[in-house]
C-alpha atoms as a PDB file:
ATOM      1  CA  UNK A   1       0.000   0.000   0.000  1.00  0.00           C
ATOM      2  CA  UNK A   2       1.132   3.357  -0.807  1.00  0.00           C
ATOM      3  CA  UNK A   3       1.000   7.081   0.363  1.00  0.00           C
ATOM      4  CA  UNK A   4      -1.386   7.555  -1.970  1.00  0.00           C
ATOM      5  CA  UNK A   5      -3.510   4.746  -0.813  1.00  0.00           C
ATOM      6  CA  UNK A   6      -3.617   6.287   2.560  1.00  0.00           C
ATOM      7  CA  UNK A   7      -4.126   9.929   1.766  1.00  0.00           C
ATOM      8  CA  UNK A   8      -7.653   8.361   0.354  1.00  0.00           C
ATOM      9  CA  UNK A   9      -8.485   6.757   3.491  1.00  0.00           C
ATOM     10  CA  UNK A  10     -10.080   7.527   6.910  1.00  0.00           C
ATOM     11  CA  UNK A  11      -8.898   6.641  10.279  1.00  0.00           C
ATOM     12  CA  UNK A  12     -10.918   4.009  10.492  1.00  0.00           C
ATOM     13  CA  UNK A  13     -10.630   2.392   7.069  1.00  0.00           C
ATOM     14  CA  UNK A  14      -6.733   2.593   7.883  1.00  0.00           C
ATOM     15  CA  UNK A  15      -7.197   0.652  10.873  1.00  0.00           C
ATOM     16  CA  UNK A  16      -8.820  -2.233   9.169  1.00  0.00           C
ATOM     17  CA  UNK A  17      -6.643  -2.223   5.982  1.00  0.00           C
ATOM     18  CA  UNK A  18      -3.140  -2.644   8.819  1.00  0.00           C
ATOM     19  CA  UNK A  19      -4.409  -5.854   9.473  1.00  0.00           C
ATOM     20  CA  UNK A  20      -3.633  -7.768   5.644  1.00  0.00           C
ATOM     21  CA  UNK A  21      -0.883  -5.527   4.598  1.00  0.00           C
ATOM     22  CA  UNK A  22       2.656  -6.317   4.607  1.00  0.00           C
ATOM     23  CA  UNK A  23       4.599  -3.390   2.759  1.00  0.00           C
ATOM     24  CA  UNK A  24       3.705   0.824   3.213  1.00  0.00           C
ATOM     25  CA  UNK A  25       5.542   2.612   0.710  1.00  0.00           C
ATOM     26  CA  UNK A  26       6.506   6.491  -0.286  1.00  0.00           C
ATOM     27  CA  UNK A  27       4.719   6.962   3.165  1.00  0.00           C
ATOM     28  CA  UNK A  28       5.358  10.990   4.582  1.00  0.00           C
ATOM     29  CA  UNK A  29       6.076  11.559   8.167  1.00  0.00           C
ATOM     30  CA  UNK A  30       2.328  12.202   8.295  1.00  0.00           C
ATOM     31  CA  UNK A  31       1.366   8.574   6.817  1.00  0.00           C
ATOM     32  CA  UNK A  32       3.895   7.239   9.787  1.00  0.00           C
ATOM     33  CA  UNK A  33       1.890   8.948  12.503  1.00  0.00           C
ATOM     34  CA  UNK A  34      -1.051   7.598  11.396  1.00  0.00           C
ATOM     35  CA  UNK A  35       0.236   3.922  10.645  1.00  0.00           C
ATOM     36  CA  UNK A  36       1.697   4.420  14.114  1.00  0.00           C
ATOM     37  CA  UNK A  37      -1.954   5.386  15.739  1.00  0.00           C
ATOM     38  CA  UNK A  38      -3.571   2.349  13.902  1.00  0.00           C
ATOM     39  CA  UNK A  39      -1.197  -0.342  15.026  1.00  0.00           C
ATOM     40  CA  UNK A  40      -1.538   0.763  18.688  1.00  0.00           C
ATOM     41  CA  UNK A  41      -5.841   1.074  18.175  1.00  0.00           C
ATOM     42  CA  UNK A  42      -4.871  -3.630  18.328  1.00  0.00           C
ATOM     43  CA  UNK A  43      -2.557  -2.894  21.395  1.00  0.00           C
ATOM     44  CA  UNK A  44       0.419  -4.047  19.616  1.00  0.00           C
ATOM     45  CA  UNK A  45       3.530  -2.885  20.721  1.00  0.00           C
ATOM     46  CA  UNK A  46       5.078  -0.399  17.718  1.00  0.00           C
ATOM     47  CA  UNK A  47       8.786   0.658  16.421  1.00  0.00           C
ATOM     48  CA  UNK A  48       8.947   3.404  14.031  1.00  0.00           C
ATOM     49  CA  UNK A  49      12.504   4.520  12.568  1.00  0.00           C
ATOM     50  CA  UNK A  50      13.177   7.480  11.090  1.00  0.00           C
ATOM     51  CA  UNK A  51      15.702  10.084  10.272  1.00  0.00           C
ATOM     52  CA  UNK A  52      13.876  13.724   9.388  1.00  0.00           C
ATOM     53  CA  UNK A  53      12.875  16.378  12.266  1.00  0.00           C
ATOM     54  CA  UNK A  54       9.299  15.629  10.582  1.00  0.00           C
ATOM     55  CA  UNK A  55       9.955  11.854  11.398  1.00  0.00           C
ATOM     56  CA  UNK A  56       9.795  13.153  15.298  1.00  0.00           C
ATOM     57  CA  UNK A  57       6.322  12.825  15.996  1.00  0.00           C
ATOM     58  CA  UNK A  58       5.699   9.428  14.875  1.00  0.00           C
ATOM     59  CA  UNK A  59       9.010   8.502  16.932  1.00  0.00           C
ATOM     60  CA  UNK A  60       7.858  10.029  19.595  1.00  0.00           C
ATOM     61  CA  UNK A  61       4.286   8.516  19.596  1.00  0.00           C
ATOM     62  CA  UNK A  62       5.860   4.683  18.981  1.00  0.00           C
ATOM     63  CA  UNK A  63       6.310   2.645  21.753  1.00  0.00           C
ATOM     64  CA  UNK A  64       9.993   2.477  20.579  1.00  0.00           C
ATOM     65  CA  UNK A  65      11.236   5.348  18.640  1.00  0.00           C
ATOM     66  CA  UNK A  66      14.239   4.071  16.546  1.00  0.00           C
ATOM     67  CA  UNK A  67      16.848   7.045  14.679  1.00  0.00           C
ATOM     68  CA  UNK A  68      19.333   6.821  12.674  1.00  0.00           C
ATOM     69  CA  UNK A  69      22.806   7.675  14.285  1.00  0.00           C
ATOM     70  CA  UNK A  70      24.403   8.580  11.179  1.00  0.00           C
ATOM     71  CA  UNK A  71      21.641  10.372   8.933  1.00  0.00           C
ATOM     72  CA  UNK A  72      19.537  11.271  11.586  1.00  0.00           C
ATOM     73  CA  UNK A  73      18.910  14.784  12.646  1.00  0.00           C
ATOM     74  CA  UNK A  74      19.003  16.269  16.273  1.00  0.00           C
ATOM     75  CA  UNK A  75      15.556  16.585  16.828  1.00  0.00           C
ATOM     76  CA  UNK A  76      14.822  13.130  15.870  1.00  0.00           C
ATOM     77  CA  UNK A  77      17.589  11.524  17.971  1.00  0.00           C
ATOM     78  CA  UNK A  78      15.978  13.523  21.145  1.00  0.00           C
ATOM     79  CA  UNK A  79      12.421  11.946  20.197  1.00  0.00           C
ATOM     80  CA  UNK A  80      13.593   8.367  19.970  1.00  0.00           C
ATOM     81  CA  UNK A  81      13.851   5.652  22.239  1.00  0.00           C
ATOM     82  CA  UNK A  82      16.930   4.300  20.804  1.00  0.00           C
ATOM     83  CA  UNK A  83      19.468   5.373  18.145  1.00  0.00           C
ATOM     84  CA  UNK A  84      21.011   3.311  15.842  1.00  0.00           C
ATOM     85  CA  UNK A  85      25.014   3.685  15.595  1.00  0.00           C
ATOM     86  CA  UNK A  86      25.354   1.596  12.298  1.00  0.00           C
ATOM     87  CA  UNK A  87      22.523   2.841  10.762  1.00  0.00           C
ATOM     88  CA  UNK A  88      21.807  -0.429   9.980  1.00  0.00           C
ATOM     89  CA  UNK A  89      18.178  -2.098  10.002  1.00  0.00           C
ATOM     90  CA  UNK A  90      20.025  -5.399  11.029  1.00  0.00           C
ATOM     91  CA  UNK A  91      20.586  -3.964  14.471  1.00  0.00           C
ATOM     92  CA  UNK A  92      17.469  -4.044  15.404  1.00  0.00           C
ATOM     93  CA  UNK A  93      16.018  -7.251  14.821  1.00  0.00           C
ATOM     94  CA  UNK A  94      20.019  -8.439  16.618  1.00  0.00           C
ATOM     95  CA  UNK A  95      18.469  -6.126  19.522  1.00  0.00           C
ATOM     96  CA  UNK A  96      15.127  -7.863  20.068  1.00  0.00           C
ATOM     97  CA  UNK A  97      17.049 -11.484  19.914  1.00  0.00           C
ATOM     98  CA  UNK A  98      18.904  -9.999  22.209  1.00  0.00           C
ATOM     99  CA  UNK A  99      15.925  -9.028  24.487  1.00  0.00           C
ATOM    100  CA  UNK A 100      13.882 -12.339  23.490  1.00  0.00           C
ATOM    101  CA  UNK A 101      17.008 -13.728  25.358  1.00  0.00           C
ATOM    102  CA  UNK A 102      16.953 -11.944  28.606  1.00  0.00           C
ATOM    103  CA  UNK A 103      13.447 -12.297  28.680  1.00  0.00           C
ATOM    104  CA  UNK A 104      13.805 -15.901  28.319  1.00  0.00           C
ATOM    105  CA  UNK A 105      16.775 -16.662  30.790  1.00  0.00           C
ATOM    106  CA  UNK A 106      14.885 -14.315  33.344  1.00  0.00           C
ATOM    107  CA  UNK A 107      12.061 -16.505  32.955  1.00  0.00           C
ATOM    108  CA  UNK A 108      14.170 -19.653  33.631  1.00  0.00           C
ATOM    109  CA  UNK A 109      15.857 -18.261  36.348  1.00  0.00           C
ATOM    110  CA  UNK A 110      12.471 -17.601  38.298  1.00  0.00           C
ATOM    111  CA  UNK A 111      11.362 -21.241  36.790  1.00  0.00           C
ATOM    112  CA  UNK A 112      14.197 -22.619  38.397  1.00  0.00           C
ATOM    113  CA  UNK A 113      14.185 -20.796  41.701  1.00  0.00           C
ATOM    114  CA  UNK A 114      10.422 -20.616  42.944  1.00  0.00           C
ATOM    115  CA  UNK A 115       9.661 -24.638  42.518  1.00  0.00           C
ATOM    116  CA  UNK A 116      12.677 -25.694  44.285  1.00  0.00           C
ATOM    117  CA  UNK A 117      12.712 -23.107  46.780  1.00  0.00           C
ATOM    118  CA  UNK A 118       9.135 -24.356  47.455  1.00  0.00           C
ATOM    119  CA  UNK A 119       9.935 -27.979  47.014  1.00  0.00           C
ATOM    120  CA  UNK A 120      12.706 -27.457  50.052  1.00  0.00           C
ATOM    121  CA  UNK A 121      10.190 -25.397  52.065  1.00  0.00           C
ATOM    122  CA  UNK A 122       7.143 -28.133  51.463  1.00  0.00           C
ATOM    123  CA  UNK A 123       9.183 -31.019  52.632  1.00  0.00           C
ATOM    124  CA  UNK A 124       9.820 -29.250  56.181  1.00  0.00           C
ATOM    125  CA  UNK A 125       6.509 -28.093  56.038  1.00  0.00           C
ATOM    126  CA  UNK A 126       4.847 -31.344  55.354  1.00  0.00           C
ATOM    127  CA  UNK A 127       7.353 -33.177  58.628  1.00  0.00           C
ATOM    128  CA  UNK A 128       5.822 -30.450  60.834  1.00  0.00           C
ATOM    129  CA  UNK A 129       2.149 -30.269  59.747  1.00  0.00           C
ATOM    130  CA  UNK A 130       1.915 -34.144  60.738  1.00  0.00           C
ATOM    131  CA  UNK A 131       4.563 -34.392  62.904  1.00  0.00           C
ATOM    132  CA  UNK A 132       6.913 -36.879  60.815  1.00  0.00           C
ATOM    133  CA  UNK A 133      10.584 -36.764  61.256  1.00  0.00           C
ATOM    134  CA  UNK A 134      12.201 -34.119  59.243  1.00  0.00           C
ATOM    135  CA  UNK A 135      14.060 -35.528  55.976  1.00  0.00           C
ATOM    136  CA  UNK A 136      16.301 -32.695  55.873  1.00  0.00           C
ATOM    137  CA  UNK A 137      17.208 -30.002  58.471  1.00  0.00           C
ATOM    138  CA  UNK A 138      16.780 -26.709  58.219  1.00  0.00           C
ATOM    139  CA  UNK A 139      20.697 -26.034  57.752  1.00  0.00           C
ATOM    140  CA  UNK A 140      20.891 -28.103  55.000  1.00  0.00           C
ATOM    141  CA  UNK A 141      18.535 -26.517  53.791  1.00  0.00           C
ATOM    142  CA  UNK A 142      20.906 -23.535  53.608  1.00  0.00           C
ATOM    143  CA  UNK A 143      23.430 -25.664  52.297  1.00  0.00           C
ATOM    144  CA  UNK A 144      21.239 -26.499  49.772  1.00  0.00           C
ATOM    145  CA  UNK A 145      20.590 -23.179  48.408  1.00  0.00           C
ATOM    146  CA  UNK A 146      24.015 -21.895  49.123  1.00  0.00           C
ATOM    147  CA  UNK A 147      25.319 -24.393  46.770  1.00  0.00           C
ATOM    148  CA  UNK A 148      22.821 -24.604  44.278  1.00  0.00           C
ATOM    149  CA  UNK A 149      20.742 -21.215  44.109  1.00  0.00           C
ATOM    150  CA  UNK A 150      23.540 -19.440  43.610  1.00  0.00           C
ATOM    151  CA  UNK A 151      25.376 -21.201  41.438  1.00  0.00           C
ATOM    152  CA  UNK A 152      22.966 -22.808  39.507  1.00  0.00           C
ATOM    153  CA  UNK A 153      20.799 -19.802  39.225  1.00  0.00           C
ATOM    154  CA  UNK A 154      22.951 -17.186  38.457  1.00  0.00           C
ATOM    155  CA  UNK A 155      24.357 -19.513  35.298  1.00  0.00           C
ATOM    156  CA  UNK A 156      20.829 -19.420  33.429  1.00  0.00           C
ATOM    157  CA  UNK A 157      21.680 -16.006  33.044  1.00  0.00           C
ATOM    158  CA  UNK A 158      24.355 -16.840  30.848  1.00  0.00           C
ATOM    159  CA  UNK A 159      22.291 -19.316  28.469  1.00  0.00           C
ATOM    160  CA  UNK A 160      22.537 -18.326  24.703  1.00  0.00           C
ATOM    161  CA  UNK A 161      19.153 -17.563  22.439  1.00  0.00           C
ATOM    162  CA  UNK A 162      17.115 -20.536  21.563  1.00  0.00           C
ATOM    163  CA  UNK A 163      16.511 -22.037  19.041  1.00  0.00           C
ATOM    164  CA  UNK A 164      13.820 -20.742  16.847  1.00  0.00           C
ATOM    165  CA  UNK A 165      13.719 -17.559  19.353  1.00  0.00           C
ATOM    166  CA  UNK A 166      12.487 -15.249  16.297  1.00  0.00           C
ATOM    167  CA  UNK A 167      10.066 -17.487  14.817  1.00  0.00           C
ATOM    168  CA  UNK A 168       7.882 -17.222  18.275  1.00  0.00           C
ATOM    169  CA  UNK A 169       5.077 -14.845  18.094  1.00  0.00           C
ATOM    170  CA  UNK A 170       5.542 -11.182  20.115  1.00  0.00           C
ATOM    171  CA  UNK A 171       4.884 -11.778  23.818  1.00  0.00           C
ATOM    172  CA  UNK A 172       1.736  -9.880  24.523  1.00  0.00           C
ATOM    173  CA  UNK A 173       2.309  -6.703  26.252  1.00  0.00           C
ATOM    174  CA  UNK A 174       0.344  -7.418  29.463  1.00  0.00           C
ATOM    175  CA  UNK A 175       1.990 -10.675  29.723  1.00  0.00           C
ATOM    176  CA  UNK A 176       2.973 -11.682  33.400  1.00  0.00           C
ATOM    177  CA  UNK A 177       6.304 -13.066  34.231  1.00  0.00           C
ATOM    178  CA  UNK A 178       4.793 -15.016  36.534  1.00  0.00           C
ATOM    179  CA  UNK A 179       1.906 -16.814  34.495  1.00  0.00           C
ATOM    180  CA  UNK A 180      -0.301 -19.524  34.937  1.00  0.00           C
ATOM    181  CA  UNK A 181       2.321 -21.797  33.229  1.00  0.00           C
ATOM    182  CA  UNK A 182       5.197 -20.939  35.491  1.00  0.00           C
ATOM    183  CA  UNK A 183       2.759 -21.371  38.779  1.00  0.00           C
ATOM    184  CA  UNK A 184       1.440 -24.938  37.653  1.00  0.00           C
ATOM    185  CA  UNK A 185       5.110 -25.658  36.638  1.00  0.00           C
ATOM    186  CA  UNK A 186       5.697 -24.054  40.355  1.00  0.00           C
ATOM    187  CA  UNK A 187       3.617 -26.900  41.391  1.00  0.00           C
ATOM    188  CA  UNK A 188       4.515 -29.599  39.764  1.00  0.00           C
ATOM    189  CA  UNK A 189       8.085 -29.591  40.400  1.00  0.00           C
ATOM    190  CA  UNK A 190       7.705 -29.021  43.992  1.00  0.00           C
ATOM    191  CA  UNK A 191       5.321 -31.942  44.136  1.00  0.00           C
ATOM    192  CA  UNK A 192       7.288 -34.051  42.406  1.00  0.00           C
ATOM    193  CA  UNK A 193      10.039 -32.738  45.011  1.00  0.00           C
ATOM    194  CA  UNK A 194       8.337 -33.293  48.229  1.00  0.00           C
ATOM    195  CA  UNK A 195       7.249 -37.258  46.936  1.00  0.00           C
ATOM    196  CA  UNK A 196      10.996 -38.136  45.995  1.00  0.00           C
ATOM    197  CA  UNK A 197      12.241 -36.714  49.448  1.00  0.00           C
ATOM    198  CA  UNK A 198       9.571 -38.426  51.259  1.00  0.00           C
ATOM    199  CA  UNK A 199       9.802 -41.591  48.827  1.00  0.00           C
ATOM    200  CA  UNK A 200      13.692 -41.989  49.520  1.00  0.00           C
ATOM    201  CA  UNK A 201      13.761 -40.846  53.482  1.00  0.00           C
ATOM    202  CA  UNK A 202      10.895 -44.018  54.162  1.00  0.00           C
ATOM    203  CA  UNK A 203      13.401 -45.970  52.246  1.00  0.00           C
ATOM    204  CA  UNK A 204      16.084 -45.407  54.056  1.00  0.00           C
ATOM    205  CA  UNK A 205      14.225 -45.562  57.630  1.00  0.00           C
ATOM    206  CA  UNK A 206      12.638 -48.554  56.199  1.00  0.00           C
ATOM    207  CA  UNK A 207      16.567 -50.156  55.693  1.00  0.00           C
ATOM    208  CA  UNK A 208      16.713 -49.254  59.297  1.00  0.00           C
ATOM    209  CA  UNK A 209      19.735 -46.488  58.201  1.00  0.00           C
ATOM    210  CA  UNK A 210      20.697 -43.900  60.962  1.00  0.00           C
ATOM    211  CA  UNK A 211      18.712 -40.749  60.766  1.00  0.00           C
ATOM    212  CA  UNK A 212      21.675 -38.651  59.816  1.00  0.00           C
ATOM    213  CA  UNK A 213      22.407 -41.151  57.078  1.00  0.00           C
ATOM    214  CA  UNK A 214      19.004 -41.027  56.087  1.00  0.00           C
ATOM    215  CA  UNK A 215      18.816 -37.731  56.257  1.00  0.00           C
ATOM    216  CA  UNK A 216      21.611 -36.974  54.045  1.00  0.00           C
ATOM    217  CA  UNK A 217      20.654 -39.245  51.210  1.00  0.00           C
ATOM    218  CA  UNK A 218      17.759 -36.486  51.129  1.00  0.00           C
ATOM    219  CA  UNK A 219      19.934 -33.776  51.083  1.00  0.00           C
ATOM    220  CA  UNK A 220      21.762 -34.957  48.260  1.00  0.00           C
ATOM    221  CA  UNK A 221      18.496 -36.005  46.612  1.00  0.00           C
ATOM    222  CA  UNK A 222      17.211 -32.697  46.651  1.00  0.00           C
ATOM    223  CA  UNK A 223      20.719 -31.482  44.893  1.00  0.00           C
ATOM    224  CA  UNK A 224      20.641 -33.901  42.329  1.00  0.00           C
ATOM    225  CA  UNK A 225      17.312 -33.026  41.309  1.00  0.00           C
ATOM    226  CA  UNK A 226      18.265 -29.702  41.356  1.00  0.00           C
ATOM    227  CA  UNK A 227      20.927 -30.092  38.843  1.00  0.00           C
ATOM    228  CA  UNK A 228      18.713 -31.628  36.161  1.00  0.00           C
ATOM    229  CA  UNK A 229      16.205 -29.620  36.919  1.00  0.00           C
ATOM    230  CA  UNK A 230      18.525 -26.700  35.796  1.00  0.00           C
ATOM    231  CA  UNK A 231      18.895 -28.705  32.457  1.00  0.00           C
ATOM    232  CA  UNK A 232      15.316 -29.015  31.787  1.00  0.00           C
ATOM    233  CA  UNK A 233      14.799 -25.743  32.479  1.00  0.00           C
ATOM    234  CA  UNK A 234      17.478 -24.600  29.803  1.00  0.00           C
ATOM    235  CA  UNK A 235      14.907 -25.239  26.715  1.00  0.00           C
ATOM    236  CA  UNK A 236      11.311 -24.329  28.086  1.00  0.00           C
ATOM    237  CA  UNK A 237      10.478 -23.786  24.648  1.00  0.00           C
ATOM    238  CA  UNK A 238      11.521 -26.515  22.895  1.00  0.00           C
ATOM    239  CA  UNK A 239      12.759 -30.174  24.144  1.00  0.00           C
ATOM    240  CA  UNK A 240      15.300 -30.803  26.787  1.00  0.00           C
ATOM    241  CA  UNK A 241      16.295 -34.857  25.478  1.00  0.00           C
ATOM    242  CA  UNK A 242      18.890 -33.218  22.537  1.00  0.00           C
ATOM    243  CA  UNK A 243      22.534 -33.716  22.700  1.00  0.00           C
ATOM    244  CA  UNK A 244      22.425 -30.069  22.387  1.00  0.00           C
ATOM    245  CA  UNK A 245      20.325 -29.472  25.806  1.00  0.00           C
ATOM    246  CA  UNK A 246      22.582 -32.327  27.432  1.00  0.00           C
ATOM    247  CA  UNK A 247      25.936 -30.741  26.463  1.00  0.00           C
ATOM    248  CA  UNK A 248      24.842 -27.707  28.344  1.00  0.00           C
ATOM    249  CA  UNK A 249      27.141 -24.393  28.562  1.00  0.00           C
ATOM    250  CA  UNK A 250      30.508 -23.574  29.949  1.00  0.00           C
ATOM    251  CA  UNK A 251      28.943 -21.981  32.982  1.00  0.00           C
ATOM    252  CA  UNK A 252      26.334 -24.503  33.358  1.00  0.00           C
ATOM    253  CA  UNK A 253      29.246 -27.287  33.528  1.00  0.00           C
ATOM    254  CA  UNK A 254      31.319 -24.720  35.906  1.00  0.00           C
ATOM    255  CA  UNK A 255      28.702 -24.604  38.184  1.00  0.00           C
ATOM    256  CA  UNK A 256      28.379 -28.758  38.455  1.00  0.00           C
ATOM    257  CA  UNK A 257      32.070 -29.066  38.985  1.00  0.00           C
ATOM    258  CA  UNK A 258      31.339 -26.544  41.817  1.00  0.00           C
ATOM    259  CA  UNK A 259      28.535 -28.109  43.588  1.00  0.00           C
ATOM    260  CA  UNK A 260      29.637 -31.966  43.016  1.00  0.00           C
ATOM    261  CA  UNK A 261      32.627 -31.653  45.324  1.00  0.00           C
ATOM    262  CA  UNK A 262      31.302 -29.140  47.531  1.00  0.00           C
ATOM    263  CA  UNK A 263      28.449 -32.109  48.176  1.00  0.00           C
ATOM    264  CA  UNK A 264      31.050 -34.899  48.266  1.00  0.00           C
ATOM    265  CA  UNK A 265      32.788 -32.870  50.701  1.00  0.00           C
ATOM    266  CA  UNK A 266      29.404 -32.117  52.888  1.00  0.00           C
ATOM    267  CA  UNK A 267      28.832 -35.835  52.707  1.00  0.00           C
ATOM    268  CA  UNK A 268      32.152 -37.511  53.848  1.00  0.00           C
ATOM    269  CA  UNK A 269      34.550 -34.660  55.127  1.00  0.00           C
ATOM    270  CA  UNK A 270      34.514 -35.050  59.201  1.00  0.00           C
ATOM    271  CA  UNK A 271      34.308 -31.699  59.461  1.00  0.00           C
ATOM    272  CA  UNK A 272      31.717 -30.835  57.520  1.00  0.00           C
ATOM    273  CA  UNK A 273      29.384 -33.920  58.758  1.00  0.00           C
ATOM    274  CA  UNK A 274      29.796 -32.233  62.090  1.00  0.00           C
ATOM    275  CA  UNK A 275      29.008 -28.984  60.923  1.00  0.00           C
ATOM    276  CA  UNK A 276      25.741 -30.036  59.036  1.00  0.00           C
ATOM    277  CA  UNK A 277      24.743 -33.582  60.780  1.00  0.00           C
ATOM    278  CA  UNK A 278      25.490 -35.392  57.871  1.00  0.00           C
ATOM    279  CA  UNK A 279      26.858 -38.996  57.156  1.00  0.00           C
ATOM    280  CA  UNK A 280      28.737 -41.135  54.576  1.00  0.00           C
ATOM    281  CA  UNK A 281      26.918 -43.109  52.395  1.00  0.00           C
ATOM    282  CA  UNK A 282      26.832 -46.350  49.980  1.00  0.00           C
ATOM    283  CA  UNK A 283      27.706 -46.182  46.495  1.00  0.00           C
ATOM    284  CA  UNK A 284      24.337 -48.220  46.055  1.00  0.00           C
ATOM    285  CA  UNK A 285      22.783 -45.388  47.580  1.00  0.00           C
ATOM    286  CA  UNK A 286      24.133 -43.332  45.683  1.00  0.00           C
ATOM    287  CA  UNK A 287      23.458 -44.637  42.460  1.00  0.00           C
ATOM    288  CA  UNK A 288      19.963 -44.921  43.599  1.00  0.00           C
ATOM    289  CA  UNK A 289      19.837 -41.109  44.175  1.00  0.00           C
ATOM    290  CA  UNK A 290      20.618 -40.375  40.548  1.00  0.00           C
ATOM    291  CA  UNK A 291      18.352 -43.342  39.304  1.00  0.00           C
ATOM    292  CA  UNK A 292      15.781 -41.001  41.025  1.00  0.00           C
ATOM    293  CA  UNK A 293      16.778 -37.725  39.443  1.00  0.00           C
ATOM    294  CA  UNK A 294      17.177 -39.110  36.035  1.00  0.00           C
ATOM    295  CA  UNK A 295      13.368 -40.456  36.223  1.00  0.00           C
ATOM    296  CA  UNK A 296      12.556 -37.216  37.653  1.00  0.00           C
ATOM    297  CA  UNK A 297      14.084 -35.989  34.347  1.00  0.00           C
ATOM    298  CA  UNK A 298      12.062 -37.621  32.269  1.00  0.00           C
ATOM    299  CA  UNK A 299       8.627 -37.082  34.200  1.00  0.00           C
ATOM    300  CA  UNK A 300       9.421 -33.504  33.244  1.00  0.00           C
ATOM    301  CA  UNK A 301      10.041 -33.821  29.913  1.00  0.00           C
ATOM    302  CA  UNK A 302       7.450 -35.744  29.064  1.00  0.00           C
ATOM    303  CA  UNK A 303       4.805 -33.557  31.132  1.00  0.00           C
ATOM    304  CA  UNK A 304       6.338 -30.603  28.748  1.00  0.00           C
ATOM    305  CA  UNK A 305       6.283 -31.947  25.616  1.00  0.00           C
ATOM    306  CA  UNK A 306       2.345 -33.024  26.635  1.00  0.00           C
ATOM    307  CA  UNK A 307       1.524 -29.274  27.294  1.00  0.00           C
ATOM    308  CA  UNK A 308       3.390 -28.055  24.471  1.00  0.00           C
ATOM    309  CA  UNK A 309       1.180 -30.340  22.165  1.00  0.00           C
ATOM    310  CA  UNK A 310      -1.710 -29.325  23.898  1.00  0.00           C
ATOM    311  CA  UNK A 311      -1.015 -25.966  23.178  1.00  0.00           C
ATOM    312  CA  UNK A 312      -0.075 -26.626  19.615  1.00  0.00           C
ATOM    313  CA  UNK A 313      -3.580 -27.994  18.775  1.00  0.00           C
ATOM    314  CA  UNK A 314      -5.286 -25.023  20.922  1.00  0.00           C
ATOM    315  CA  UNK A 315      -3.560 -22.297  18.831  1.00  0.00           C
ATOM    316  CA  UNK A 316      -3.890 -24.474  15.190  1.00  0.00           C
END
């Protein structure tokens, strides 16, 4: 559609015709204005570039005002949002993969923290409310997030854009962080939490194992889960059982080689078993606590790649 096309049309008719066209050429800094106005009448989010003082207005009105940083004129830099250095249209689709990315991590990061910060908290919660010996104690529960939140947490921050990260449809402006996805995910992991750390402390009391024994095959439960939990979480858009997801990043891997001493350490160091109450246990036990996690693993995955289908067929 061309200037001409819209000089001919009212406000209204320019509203409808946004919606099936692709291309506005020869547009004035008037025509930009309006286009401007009649995107925002759908509540879509809108980034107008231009160069030319007359340009300022319809900078100004975008949501983003883009100018050019080598053409552009004073008036039209102080009206925009951002200014391009390069003048080059490139930049700014490399600038929202860039923020597609941060939005992303951010979201895993809070996806990772909440449900096992709540996992931890429900299986304390659940001894007390009816009065069952505590699988873990509270300092280890410290431990816990000493070792992994901050380690673990502050590497998701680091992950690289996902695949297909341009392909996905704008994020609707009024979108929460915190949606109903990320609280039933919230959930579901801390469920699936509390019933391994129950599941494995009856075992152990059931094997007639010491309470601190016991009690530290839940505390490295809990950080074994954690750690591939923080690989699921790396793709929430896509899936998670890919050599790619697997191999992980350099700070992902820096982070393991952090905590899996640091937990060795915890679990047969004298010192630190008389620091935290812990105890040294069987390689059998052992294995069995990573048995756990890697069906844990899976449960995920396969819960995921059910809602993902789901939603599929809802938006199709």
């Amino acid at each position: 559609m061309t200037g001409s096309d819209l000089d001919k049309m009212s406000d209204g008719d320019l509203a409808l015709a946004v919606q099936g066209t692709n291309i506005f050429a020869r547009t004035s800094p008037e025509h930009k204005l309006r286009l401007v106005m009649a995107f925002q009448a759908y509540v879509l989010t809108v980034a107008m570039t231009g160069d030319g003082v007359n340009d300022a207005p319809a900078l100004k009105r975008a949501d983003v005002g883009i100018a050019m940083g080598i053409k552009g004129s004073a008036a039209t830099k102080e009206a925009a949002d951002l200014v391009l250095a390069d003048d080059n249209f490139a930049s700014i689709a490399a600038a929202v993969r860039e923020g597609r990315t941060v939005q992303a991590n951010l979201r895993k990061v809070i996806a990772f923290e909440l449900p096992t910060s709540f996992g931890e908290a429900g299986v304390i919660f659940a001894a007390l409310l009816f009065g069952l010996a505590l699988p873990i104690s509270p300092l280890q529960v410290l431990w816990i997030n000493l070792v992994t939140g901050v380690t673990l947490g502050l590497a998701l921050a680091f992950e690289p854009t996902e695949p297909g990260a341009m392909d996905r449809p704008p994020r609707p402006r009024e979108a929460s962080l915190v949606g109903g996805e990320l609280v039933w995910h919230m959930v579901f992991v801390a469920t699936l939490f509390m019933a391994a750390v129950f599941g494995l402390f009856a075992h152990a009391v059931e094997q007639d194992y010491p309470t601190r024994v016991a009690q530290t095959m839940s505390l490295n439960l809990l950080v074994v889960l954690e750690m591939f939990h923080v690989f699921f979480i790396r793709n929430i858009f896509g899936s998670s059982l890919s050599w790619t997801a697997l191999r992980g990043t350099k700070a992902i891997w820096l982070c393991i080689l952090i905590i899996i001493p640091a937990q060795l350490a915890v679990t047969y160091w004298p010192l630190a078993q008389n620091i935290f109450g812990t105890a040294p246990i069987a390689i059998n036990d052992g294995a069995l606590i990573v048995a756990i996690g890697t069906v844990f693993y899976i449960i995920l995955e396969v819960e995921k790649q059910i809602r993902l289908a789901l939603l599929g067929k809802s938006m199709g």
